[in-house]
C-alpha atoms as a PDB file:
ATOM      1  CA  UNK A   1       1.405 -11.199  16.837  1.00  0.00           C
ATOM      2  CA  UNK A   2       4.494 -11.696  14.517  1.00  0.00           C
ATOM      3  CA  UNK A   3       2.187 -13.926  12.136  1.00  0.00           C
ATOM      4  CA  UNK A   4      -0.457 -11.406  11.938  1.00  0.00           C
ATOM      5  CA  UNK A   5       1.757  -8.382  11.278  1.00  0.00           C
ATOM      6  CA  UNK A   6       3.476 -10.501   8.603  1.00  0.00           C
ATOM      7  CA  UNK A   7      -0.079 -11.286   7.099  1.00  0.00           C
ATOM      8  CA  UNK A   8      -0.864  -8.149   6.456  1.00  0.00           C
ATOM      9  CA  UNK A   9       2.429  -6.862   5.641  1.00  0.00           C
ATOM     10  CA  UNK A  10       1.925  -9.486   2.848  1.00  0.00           C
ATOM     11  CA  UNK A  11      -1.879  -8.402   1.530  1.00  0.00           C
ATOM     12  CA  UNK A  12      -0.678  -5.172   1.230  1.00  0.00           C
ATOM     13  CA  UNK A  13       1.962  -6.061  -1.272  1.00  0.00           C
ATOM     14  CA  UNK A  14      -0.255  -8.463  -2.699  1.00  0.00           C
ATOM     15  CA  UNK A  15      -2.932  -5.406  -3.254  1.00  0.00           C
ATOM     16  CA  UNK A  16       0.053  -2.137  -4.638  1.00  0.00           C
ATOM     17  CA  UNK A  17       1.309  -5.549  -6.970  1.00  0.00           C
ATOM     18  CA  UNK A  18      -2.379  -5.913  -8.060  1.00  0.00           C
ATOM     19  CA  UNK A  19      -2.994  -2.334  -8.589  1.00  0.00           C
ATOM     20  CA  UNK A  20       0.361  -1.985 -10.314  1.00  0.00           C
ATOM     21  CA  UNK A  21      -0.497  -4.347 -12.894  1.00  0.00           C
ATOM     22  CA  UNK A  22      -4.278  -2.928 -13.508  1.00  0.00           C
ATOM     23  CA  UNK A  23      -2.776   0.611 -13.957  1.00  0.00           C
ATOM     24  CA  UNK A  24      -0.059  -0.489 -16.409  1.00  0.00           C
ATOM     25  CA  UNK A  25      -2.690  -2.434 -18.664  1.00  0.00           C
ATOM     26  CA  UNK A  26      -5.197   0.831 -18.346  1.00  0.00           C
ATOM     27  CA  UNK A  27      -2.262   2.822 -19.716  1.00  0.00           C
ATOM     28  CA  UNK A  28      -1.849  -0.179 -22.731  1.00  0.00           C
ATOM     29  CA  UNK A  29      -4.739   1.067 -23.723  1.00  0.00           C
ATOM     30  CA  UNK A  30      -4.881   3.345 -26.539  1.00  0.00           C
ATOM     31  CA  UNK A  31      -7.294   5.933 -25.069  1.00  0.00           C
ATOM     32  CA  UNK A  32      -5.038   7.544 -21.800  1.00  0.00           C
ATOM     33  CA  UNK A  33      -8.003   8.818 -20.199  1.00  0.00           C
ATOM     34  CA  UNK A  34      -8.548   5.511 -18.755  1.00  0.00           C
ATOM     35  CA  UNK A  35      -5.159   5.618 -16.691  1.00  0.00           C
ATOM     36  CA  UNK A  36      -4.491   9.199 -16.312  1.00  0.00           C
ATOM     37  CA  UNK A  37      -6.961  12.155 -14.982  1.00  0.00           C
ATOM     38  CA  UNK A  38      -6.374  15.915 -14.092  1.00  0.00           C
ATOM     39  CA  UNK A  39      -7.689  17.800 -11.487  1.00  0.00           C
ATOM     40  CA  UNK A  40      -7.776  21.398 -11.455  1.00  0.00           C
ATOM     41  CA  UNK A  41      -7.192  23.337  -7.937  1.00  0.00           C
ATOM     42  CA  UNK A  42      -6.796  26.574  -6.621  1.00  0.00           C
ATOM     43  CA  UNK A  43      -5.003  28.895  -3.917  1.00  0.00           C
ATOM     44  CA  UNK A  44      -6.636  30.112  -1.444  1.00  0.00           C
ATOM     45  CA  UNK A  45      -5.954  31.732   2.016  1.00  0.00           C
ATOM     46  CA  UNK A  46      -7.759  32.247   5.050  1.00  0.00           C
ATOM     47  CA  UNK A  47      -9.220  35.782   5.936  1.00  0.00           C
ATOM     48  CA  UNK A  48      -8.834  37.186   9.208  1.00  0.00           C
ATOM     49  CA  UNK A  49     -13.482  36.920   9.407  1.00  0.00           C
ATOM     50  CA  UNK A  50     -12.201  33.379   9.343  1.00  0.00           C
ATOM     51  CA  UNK A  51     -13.482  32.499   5.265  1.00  0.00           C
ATOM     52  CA  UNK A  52     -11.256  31.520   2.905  1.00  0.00           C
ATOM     53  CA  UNK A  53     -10.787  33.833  -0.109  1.00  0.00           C
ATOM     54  CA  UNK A  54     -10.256  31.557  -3.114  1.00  0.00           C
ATOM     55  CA  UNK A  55      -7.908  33.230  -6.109  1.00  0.00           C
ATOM     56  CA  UNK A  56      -8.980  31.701  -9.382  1.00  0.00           C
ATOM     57  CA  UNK A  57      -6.591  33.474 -11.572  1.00  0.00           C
ATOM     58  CA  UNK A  58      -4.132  31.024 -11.780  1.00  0.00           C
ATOM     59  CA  UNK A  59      -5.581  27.364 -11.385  1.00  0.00           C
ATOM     60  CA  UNK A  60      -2.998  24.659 -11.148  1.00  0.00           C
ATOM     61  CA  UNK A  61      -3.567  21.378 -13.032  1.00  0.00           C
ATOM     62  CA  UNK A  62      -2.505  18.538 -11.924  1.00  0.00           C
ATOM     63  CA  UNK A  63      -1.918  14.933 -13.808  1.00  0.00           C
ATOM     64  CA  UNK A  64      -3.246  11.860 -11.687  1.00  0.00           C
ATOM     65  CA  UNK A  65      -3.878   8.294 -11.975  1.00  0.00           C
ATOM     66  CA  UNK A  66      -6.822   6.251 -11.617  1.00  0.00           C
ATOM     67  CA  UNK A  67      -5.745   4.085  -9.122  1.00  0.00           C
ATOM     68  CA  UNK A  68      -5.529   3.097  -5.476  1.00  0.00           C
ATOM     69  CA  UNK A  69      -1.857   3.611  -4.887  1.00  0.00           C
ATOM     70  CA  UNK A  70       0.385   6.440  -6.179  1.00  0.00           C
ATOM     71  CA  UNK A  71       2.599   5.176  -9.310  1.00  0.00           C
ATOM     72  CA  UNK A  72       4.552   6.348 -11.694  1.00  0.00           C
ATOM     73  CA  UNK A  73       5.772   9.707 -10.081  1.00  0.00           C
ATOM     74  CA  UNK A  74       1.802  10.583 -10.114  1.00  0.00           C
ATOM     75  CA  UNK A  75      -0.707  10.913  -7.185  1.00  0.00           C
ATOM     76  CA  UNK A  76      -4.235   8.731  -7.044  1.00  0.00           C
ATOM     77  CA  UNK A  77      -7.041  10.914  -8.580  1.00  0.00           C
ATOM     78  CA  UNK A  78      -9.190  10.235  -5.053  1.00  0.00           C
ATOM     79  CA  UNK A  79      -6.455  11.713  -3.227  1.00  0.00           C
ATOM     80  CA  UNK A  80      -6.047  14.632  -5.241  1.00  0.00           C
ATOM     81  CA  UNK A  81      -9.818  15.616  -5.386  1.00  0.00           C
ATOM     82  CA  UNK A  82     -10.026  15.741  -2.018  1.00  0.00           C
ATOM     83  CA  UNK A  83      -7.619  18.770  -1.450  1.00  0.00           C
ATOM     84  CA  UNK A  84      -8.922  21.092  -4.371  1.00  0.00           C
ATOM     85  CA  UNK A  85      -7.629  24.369  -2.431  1.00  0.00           C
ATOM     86  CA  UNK A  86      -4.114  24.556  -1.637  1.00  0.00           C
ATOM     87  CA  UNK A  87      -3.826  27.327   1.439  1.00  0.00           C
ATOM     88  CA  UNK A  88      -1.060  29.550   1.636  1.00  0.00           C
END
Protein backbone atom coordinates (compact mmCIF):
# COMPACT_ATOMS: atom_id res chain seq x y z
CA UNK A 1 0.00 0.00 0.00
CA UNK A 2 2.94 2.35 0.98
CA UNK A 3 4.74 1.33 -2.44
CA UNK A 4 1.79 2.06 -4.48
CA UNK A 5 0.92 5.43 -2.94
CA UNK A 6 4.61 6.33 -3.36
CA UNK A 7 4.33 5.23 -7.14
CA UNK A 8 2.00 7.42 -7.94
CA UNK A 9 2.97 10.16 -5.77
CA UNK A 10 6.08 9.86 -8.04
CA UNK A 11 4.22 9.82 -11.78
CA UNK A 12 2.56 12.69 -10.80
CA UNK A 13 5.68 14.70 -10.31
CA UNK A 14 7.15 13.01 -13.09
CA UNK A 15 3.98 14.31 -15.34
CA UNK A 16 3.64 18.61 -13.62
CA UNK A 17 7.89 18.23 -14.28
CA UNK A 18 7.04 17.11 -17.88
CA UNK A 19 4.41 19.60 -18.46
CA UNK A 20 6.55 22.28 -16.85
CA UNK A 21 9.20 21.89 -19.25
CA UNK A 22 6.76 21.65 -22.52
CA UNK A 23 5.07 24.95 -21.38
CA UNK A 24 8.36 26.82 -20.81
CA UNK A 25 9.73 25.77 -24.39
CA UNK A 26 6.04 26.75 -25.96
CA UNK A 27 6.61 30.15 -24.36
CA UNK A 28 10.52 30.12 -26.07
CA UNK A 29 8.80 30.36 -28.88
CA UNK A 30 8.50 33.56 -30.56
CA UNK A 31 4.76 33.42 -31.40
CA UNK A 32 2.95 33.46 -27.52
CA UNK A 33 -0.14 32.12 -28.79
CA UNK A 34 1.30 28.78 -28.55
CA UNK A 35 1.71 29.01 -24.61
CA UNK A 36 -0.80 31.48 -23.62
CA UNK A 37 -4.76 31.65 -24.56
CA UNK A 38 -7.70 33.91 -23.31
CA UNK A 39 -11.00 33.06 -22.63
CA UNK A 40 -13.69 35.44 -22.45
CA UNK A 41 -16.63 34.86 -19.71
CA UNK A 42 -19.49 36.42 -18.38
CA UNK A 43 -21.75 37.10 -15.16
CA UNK A 44 -24.64 35.75 -14.86
CA UNK A 45 -27.27 35.03 -12.10
CA UNK A 46 -30.00 32.79 -11.63
CA UNK A 47 -33.71 34.04 -12.01
CA UNK A 48 -36.22 33.17 -9.61
CA UNK A 49 -38.23 30.93 -13.17
CA UNK A 50 -35.03 29.11 -12.43
CA UNK A 51 -32.90 30.45 -15.99
CA UNK A 52 -29.97 32.14 -15.74
CA UNK A 53 -29.92 35.73 -17.07
CA UNK A 54 -26.49 36.24 -18.64
CA UNK A 55 -25.13 40.16 -18.51
CA UNK A 56 -22.84 40.67 -21.46
CA UNK A 57 -21.94 44.19 -20.80
CA UNK A 58 -18.92 43.68 -19.15
CA UNK A 59 -17.10 40.35 -20.29
CA UNK A 60 -14.07 39.45 -18.28
CA UNK A 61 -10.97 38.13 -20.10
CA UNK A 62 -8.97 35.98 -18.76
CA UNK A 63 -5.10 34.92 -19.69
CA UNK A 64 -4.53 31.00 -19.63
CA UNK A 65 -2.06 28.49 -20.54
CA UNK A 66 -2.08 25.67 -22.77
CA UNK A 67 -1.27 23.13 -20.54
CA UNK A 68 -2.30 20.34 -18.20
CA UNK A 69 -1.31 21.86 -14.91
CA UNK A 70 -1.71 25.49 -13.75
CA UNK A 71 1.81 27.46 -14.00
CA UNK A 72 3.05 30.51 -13.85
CA UNK A 73 0.33 32.31 -11.68
CA UNK A 74 -2.10 31.28 -14.78
CA UNK A 75 -4.97 28.68 -14.94
CA UNK A 76 -5.04 25.65 -17.77
CA UNK A 77 -7.14 26.90 -20.78
CA UNK A 78 -9.41 23.40 -20.36
CA UNK A 79 -10.17 24.43 -16.99
CA UNK A 80 -11.10 27.80 -17.72
CA UNK A 81 -13.46 26.99 -20.71
CA UNK A 82 -15.36 24.95 -18.81
CA UNK A 83 -16.77 27.66 -16.37
CA UNK A 84 -17.58 30.46 -19.03
CA UNK A 85 -20.38 32.04 -16.61
CA UNK A 86 -19.32 33.15 -13.35
CA UNK A 87 -22.78 33.28 -11.06
CA UNK A 88 -23.25 35.82 -8.61
Amino acid sequence: MKRAVLIVVAALVVVYAIDYALLHHKMANPDQTVAYGTITSFYGTATKGGKMEIFTDQPLTETCVHSLFPHSGYRACWYVSKGGVKQF
